[in-house]
C-alpha atoms as a PDB file:
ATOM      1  CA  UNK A   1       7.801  84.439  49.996  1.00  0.00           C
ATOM      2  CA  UNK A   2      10.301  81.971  48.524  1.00  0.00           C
ATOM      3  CA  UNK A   3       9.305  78.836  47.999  1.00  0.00           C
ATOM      4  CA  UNK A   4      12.096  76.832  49.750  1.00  0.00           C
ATOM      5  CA  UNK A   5      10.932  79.398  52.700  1.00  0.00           C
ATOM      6  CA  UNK A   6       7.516  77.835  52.393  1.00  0.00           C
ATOM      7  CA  UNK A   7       8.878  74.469  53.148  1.00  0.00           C
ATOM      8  CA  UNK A   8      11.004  75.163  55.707  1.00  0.00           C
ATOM      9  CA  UNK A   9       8.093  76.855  57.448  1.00  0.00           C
ATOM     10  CA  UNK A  10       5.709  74.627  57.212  1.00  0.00           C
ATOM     11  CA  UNK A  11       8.115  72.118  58.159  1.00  0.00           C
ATOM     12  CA  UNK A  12       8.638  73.785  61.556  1.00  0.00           C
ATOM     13  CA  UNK A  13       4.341  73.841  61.744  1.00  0.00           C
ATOM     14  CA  UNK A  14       4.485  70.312  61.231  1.00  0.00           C
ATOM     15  CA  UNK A  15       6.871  69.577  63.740  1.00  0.00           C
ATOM     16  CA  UNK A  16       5.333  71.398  66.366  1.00  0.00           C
ATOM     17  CA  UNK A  17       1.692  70.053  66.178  1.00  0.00           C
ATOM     18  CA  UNK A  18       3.806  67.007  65.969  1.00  0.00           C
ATOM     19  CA  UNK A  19       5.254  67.894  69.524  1.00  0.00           C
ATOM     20  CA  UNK A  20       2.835  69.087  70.998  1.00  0.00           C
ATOM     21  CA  UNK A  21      -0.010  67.364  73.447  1.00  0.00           C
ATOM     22  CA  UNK A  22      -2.223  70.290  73.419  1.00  0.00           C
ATOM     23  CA  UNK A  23      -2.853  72.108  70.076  1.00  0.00           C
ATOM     24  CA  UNK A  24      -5.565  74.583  69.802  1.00  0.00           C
ATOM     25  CA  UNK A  25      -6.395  76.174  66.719  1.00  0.00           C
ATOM     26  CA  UNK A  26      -7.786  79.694  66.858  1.00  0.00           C
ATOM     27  CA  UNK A  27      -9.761  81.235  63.679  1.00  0.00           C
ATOM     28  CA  UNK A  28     -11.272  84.405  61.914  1.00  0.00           C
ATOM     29  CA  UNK A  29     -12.654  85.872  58.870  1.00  0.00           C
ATOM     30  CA  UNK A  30      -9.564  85.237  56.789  1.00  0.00           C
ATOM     31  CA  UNK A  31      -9.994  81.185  56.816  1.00  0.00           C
ATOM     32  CA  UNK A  32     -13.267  81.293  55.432  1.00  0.00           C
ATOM     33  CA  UNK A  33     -12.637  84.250  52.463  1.00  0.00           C
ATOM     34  CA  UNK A  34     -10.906  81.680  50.866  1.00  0.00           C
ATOM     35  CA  UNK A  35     -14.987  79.702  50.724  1.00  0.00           C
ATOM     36  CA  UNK A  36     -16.272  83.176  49.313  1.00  0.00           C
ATOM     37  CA  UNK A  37     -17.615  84.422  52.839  1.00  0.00           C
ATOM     38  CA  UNK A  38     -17.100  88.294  52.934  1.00  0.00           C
ATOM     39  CA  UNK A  39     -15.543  90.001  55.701  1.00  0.00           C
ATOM     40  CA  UNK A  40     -16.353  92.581  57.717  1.00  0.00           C
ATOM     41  CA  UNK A  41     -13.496  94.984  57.800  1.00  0.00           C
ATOM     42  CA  UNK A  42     -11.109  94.665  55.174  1.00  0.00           C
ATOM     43  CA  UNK A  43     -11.897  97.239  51.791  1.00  0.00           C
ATOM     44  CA  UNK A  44     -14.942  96.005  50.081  1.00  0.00           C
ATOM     45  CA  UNK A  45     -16.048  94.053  53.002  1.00  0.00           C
ATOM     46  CA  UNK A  46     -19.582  94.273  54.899  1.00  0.00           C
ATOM     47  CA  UNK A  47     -19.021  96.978  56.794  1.00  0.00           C
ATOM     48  CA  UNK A  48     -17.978  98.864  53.957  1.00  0.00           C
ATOM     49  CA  UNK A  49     -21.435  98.553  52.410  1.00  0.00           C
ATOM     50  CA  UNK A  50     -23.211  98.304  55.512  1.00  0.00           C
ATOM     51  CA  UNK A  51     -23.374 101.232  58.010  1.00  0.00           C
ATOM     52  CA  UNK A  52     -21.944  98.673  61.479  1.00  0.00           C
ATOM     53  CA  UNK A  53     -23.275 101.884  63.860  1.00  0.00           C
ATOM     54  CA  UNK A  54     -27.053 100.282  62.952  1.00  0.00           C
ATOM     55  CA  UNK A  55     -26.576  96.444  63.499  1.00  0.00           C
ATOM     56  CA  UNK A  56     -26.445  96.695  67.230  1.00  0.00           C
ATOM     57  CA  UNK A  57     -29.171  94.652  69.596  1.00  0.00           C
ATOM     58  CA  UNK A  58     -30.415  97.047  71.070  1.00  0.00           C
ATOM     59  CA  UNK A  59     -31.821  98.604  67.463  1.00  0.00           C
ATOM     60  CA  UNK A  60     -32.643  95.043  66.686  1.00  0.00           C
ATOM     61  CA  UNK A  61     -34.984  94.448  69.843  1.00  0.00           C
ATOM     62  CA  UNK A  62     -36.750  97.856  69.985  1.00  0.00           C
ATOM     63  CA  UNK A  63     -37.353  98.719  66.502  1.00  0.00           C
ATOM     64  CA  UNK A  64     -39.006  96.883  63.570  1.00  0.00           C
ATOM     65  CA  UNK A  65     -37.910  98.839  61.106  1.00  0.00           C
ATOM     66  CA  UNK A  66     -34.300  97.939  62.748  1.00  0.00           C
ATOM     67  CA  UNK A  67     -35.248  94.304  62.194  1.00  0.00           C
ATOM     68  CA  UNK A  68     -35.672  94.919  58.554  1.00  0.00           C
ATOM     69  CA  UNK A  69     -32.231  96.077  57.890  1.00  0.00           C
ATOM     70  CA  UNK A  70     -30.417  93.758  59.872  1.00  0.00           C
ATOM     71  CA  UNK A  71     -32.139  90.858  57.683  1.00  0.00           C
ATOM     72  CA  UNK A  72     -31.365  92.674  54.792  1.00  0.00           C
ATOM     73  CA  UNK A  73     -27.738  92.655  55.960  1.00  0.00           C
ATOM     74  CA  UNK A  74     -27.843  89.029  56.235  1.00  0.00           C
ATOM     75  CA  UNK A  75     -29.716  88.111  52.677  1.00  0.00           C
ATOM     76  CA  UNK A  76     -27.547  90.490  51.228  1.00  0.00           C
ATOM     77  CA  UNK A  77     -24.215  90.521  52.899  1.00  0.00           C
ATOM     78  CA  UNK A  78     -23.261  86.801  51.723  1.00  0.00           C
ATOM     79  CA  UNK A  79     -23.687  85.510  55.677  1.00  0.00           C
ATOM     80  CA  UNK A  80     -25.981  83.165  55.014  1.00  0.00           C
ATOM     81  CA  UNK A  81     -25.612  81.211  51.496  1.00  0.00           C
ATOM     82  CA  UNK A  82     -24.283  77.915  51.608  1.00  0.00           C
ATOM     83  CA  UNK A  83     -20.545  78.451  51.246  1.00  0.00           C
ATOM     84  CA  UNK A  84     -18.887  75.024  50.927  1.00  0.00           C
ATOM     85  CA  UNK A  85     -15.136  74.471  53.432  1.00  0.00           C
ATOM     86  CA  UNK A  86     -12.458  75.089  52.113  1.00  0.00           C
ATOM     87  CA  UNK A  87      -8.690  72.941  52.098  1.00  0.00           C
ATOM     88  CA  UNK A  88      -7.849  75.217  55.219  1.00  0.00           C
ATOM     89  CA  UNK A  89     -11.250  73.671  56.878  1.00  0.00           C
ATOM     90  CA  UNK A  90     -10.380  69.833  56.031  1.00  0.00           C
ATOM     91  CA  UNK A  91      -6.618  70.586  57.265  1.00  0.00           C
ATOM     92  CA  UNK A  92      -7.662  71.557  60.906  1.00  0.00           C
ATOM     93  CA  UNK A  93     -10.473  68.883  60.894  1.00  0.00           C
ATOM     94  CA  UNK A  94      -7.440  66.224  60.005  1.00  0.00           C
ATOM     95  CA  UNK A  95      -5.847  67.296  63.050  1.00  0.00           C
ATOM     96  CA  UNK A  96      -8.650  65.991  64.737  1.00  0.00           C
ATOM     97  CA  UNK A  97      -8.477  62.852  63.504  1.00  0.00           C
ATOM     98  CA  UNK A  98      -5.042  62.042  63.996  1.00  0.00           C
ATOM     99  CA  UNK A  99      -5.743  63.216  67.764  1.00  0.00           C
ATOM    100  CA  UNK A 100      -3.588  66.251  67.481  1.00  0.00           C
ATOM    101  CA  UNK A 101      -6.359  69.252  68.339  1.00  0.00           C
ATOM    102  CA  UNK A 102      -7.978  70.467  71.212  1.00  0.00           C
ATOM    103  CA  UNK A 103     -10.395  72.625  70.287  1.00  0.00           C
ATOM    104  CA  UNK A 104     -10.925  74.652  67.405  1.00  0.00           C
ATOM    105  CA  UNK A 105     -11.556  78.382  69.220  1.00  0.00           C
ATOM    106  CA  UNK A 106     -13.491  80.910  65.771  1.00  0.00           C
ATOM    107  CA  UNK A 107     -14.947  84.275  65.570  1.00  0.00           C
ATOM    108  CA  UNK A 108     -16.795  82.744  62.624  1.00  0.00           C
ATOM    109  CA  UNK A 109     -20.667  82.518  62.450  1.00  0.00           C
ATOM    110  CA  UNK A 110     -20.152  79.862  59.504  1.00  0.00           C
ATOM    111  CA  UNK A 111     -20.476  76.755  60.488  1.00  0.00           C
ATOM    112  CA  UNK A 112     -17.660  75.458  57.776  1.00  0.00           C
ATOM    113  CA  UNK A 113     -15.466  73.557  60.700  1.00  0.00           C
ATOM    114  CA  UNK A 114     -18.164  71.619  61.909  1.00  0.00           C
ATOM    115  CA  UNK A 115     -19.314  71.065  57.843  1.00  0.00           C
ATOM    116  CA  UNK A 116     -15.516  69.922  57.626  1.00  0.00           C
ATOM    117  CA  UNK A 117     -15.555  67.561  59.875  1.00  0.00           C
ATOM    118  CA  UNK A 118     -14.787  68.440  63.239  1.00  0.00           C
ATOM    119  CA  UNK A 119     -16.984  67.615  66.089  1.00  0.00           C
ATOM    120  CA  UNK A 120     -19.383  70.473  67.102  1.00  0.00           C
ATOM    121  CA  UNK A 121     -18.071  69.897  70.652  1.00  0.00           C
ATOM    122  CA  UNK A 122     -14.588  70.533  69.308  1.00  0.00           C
ATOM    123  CA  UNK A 123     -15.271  73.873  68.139  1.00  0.00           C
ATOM    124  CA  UNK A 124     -15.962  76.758  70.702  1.00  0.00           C
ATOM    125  CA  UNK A 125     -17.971  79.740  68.572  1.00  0.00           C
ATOM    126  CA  UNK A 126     -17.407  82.657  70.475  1.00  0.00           C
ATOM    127  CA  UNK A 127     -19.619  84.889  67.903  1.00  0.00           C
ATOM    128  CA  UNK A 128     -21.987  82.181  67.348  1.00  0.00           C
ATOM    129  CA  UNK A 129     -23.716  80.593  64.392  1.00  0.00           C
ATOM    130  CA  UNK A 130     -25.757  82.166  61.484  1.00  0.00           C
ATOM    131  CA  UNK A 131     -26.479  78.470  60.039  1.00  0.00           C
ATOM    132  CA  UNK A 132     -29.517  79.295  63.594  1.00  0.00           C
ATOM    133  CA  UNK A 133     -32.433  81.102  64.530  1.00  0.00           C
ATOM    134  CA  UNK A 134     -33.459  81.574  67.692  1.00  0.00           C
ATOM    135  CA  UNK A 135     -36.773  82.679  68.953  1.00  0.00           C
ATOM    136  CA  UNK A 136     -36.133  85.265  71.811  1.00  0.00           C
ATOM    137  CA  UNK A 137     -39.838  84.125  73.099  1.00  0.00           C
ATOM    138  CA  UNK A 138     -40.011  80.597  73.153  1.00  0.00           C
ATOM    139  CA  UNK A 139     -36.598  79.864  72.426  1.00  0.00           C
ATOM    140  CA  UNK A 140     -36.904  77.154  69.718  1.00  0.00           C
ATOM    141  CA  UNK A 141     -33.920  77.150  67.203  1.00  0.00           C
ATOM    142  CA  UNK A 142     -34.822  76.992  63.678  1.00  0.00           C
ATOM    143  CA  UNK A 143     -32.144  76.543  60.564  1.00  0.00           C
ATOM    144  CA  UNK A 144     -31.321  79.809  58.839  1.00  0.00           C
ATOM    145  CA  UNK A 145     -32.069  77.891  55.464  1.00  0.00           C
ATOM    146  CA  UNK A 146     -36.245  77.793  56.542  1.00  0.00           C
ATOM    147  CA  UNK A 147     -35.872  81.503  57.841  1.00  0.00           C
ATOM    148  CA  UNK A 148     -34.764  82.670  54.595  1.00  0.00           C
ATOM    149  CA  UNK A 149     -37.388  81.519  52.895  1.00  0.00           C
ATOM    150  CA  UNK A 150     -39.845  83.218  55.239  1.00  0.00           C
ATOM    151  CA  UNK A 151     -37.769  86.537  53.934  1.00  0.00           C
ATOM    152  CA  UNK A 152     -39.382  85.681  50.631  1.00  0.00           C
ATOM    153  CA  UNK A 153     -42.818  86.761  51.999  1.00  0.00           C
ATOM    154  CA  UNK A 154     -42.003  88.559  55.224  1.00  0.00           C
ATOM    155  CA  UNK A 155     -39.186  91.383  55.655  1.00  0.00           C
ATOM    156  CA  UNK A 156     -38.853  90.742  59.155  1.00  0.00           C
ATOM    157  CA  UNK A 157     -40.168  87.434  60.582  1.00  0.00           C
ATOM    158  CA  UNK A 158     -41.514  86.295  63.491  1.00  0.00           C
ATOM    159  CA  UNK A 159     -41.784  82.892  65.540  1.00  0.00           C
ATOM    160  CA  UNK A 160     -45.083  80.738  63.711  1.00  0.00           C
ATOM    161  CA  UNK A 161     -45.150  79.315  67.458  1.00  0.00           C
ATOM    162  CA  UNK A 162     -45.579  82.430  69.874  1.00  0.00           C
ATOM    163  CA  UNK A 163     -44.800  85.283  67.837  1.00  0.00           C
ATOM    164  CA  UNK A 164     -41.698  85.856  69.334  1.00  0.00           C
ATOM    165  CA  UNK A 165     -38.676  87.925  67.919  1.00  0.00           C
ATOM    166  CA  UNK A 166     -36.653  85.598  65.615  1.00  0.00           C
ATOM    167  CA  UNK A 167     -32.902  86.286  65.624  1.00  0.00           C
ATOM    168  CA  UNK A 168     -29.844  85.009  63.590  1.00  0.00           C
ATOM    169  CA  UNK A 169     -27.744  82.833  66.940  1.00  0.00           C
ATOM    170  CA  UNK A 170     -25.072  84.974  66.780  1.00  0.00           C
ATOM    171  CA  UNK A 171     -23.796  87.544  68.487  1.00  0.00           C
ATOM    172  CA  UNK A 172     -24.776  91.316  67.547  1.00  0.00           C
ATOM    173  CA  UNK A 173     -23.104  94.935  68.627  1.00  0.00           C
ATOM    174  CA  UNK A 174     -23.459  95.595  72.038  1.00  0.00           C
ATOM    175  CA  UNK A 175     -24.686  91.888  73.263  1.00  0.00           C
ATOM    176  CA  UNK A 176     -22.046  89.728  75.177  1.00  0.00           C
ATOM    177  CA  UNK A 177     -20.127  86.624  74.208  1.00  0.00           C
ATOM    178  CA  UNK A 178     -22.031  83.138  74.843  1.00  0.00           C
ATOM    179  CA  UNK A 179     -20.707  82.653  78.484  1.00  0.00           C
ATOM    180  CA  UNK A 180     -19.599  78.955  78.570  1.00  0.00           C
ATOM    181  CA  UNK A 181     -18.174  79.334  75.292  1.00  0.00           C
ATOM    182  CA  UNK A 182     -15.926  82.123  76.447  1.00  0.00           C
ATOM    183  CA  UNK A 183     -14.611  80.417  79.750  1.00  0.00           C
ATOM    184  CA  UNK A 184     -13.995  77.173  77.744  1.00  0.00           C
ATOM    185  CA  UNK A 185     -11.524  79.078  75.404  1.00  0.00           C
ATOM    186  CA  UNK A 186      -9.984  80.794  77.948  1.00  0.00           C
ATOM    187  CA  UNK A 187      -9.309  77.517  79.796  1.00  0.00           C
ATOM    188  CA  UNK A 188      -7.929  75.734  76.506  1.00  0.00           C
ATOM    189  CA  UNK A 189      -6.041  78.862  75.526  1.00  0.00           C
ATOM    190  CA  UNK A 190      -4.584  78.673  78.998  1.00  0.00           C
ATOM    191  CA  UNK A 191      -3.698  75.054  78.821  1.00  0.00           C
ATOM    192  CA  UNK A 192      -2.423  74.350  75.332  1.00  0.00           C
ATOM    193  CA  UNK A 193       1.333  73.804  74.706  1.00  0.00           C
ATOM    194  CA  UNK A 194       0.910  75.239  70.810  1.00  0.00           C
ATOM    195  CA  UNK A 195      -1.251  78.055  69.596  1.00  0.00           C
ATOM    196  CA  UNK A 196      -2.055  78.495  66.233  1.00  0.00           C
ATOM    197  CA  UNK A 197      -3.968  81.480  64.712  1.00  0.00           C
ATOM    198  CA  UNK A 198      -5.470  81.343  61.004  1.00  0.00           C
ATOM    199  CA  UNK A 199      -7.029  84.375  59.403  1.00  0.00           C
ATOM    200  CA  UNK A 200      -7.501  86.300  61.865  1.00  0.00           C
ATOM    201  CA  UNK A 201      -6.083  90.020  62.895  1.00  0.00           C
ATOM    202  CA  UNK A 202      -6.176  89.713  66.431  1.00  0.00           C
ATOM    203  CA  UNK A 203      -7.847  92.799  67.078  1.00  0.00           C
ATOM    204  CA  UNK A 204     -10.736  92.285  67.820  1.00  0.00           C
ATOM    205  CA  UNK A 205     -11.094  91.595  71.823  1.00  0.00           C
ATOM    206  CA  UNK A 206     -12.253  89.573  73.812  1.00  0.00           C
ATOM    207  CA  UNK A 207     -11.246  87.089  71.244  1.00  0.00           C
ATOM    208  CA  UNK A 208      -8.148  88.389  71.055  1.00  0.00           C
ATOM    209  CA  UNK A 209      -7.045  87.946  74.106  1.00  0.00           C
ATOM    210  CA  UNK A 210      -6.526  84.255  73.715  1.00  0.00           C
ATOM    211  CA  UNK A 211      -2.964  83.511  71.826  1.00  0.00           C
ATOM    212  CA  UNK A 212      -1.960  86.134  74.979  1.00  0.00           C
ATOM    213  CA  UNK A 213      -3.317  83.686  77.018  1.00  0.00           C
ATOM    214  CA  UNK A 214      -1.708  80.460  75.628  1.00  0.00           C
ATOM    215  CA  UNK A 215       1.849  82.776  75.383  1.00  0.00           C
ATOM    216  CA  UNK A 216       1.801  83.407  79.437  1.00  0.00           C
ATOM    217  CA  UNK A 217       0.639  79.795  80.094  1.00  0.00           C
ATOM    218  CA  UNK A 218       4.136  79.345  77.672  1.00  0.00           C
ATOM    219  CA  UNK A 219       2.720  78.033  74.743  1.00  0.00           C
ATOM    220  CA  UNK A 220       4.068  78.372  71.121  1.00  0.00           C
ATOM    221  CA  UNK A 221       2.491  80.662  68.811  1.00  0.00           C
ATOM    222  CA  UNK A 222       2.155  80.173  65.638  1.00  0.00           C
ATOM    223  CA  UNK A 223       0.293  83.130  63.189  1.00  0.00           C
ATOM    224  CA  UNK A 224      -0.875  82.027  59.376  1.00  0.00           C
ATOM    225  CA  UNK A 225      -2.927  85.189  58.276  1.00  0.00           C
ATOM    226  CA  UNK A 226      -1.941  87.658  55.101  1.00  0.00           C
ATOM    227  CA  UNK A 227      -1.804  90.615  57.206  1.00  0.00           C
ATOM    228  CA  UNK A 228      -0.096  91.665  60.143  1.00  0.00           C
ATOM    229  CA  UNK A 229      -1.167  91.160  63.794  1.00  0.00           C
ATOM    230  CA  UNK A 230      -0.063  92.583  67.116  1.00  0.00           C
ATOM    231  CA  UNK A 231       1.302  89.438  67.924  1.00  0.00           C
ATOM    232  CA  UNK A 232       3.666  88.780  64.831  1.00  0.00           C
ATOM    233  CA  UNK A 233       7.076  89.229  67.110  1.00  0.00           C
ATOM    234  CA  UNK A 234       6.060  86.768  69.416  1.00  0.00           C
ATOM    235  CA  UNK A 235       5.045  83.944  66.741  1.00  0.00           C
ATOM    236  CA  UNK A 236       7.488  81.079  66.570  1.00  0.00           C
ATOM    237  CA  UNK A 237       6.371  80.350  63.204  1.00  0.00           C
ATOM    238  CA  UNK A 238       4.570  83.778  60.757  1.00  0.00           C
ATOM    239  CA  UNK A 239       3.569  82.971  57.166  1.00  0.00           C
ATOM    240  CA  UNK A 240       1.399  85.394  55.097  1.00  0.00           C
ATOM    241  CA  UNK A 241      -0.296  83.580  53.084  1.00  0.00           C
ATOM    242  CA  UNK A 242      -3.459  82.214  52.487  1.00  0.00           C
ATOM    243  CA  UNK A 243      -4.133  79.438  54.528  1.00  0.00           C
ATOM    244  CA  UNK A 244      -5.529  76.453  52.648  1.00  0.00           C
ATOM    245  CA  UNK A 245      -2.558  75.335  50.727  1.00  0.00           C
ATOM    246  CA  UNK A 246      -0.221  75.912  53.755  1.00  0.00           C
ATOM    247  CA  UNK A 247      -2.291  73.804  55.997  1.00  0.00           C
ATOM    248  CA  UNK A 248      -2.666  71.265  53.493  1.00  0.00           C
ATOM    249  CA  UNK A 249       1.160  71.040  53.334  1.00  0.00           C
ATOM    250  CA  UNK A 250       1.395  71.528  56.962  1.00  0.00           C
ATOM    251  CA  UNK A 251      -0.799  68.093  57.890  1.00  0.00           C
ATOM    252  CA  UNK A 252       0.871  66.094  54.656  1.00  0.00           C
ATOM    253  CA  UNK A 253       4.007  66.012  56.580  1.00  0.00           C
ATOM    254  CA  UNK A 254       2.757  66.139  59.603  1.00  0.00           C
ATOM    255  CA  UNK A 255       1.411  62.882  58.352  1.00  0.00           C
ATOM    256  CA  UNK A 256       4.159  61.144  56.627  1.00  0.00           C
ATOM    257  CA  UNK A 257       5.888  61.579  60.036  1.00  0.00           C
ATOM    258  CA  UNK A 258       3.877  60.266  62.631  1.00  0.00           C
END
């Protein structure tokens, strides 16, 4: 893409977080790629080394041996090191700060918004957050950091306080979305005036669902992610690039005019 393109792109971004009253930002695997986080479906990512049929719950509830593997997934798979944000991260949590988000709506299980900046009840994780542990007995959440280091003695660990299953907080094959989370991004989706998606595919559902939300409620789209999406034609703004440069751009003028 030209570079004069660029500009005038992200000069029609700028404007319309600048016009807007209600700007959600939606996210996916592509935003945090550009921190070193692998992801799951592209070539070379997870599920290309990992088989996904075997990382369901119900494996990971009724078989030990299950447990193993998915832990191995996540010591191995990069989903748990401590990836640092990235410009793409600091952009969106600007837009906080000069009151121009909603909510920040992610598939990601990273934790990097929240590391960025924005408040954790700004940012709606509809997959959860592998930064957690929870204990499916007692319920206590741990930080992945001390549950790691249990891997270095114990290939599947349990709870020190009641024994109890200990599972990464996010959300596995076959288990449903965190409730609350869900209907909150449907209602923000459904009551934003501008939409914008960054590194994500938008195929994966029910996540998916929400820039088609935000469109019927007649919001403006607006789609930053390298490859295409279902929902190109109906972006007011489509750039495919990656994302932390543009959205650096993208809040520098946004700004130097407000």
């Amino acid at each position: 893409m030209e570079i004069n393109n660029l500009d005038y792109l992200t000069d029609q971004i700028a404007e319309l977080i600048i016009q807007s009253d209600r700007n959600v930002v939606f996210t996916g695997a592509g935003i945090s790629t550009e921190s070193g986080i692998p992801d799951f479906r592209s070539p070379g990512g997870i599920w290309s080394r990992f088989d996904p049929a075997e990382f369901t719950l119900h494996k990971f509830l009724n078989s030990r041996e299950k447990r193993k593997k998915h832990w191995e997934l996540f010591a191995k798979g990069g989903l748990t090191g401590n990836a640092e944000p990235n410009l793409a991260h600091y952009a969106i949590a600007e837009m906080e700060k000069l009151n121009k988000l909603d909510c920040v709506i992610t598939q990601n299980v990273d934790n990097l918004h929240q590391r960025a900046g924005n408040s954790p009840d700004k940012v709606l994780e509809l997959h959860g957050n592998m930064r957690r542990v929870r204990c499916l007995g007692c319920d206590r959440l741990f930080p992945m950091d001390e549950i790691m280091q249990k891997l270095e003695t114990e290939d599947a660990p349990d709870c020190d306080y009641c024994q109890g299953i200990l599972k990464p907080d996010a959300v596995f094959f076959g288990e449903a979305l965190p409730q609350k989370t869900l209907n909150n991004a449907i209602h923000y989706s459904r009551n934003c005036d501008l939409f914008i998606v960054i590194g994500s595919t938008l195929i994966v559902y029910p996540a998916a669902y929400m820039p088609i939300y935000a469109m019927e409620s007649g919001a403006k789209l607006v789609i930053l992610n390298l490859s295409s999406t279902p929902m190109d034609n109906r972006a007011s703004v489509l750039i495919n690039e990656k994302a932390g440069n543009i959205m650096t751009e993208v809040m520098n003028k946004v700004k130097n005019r407000i």
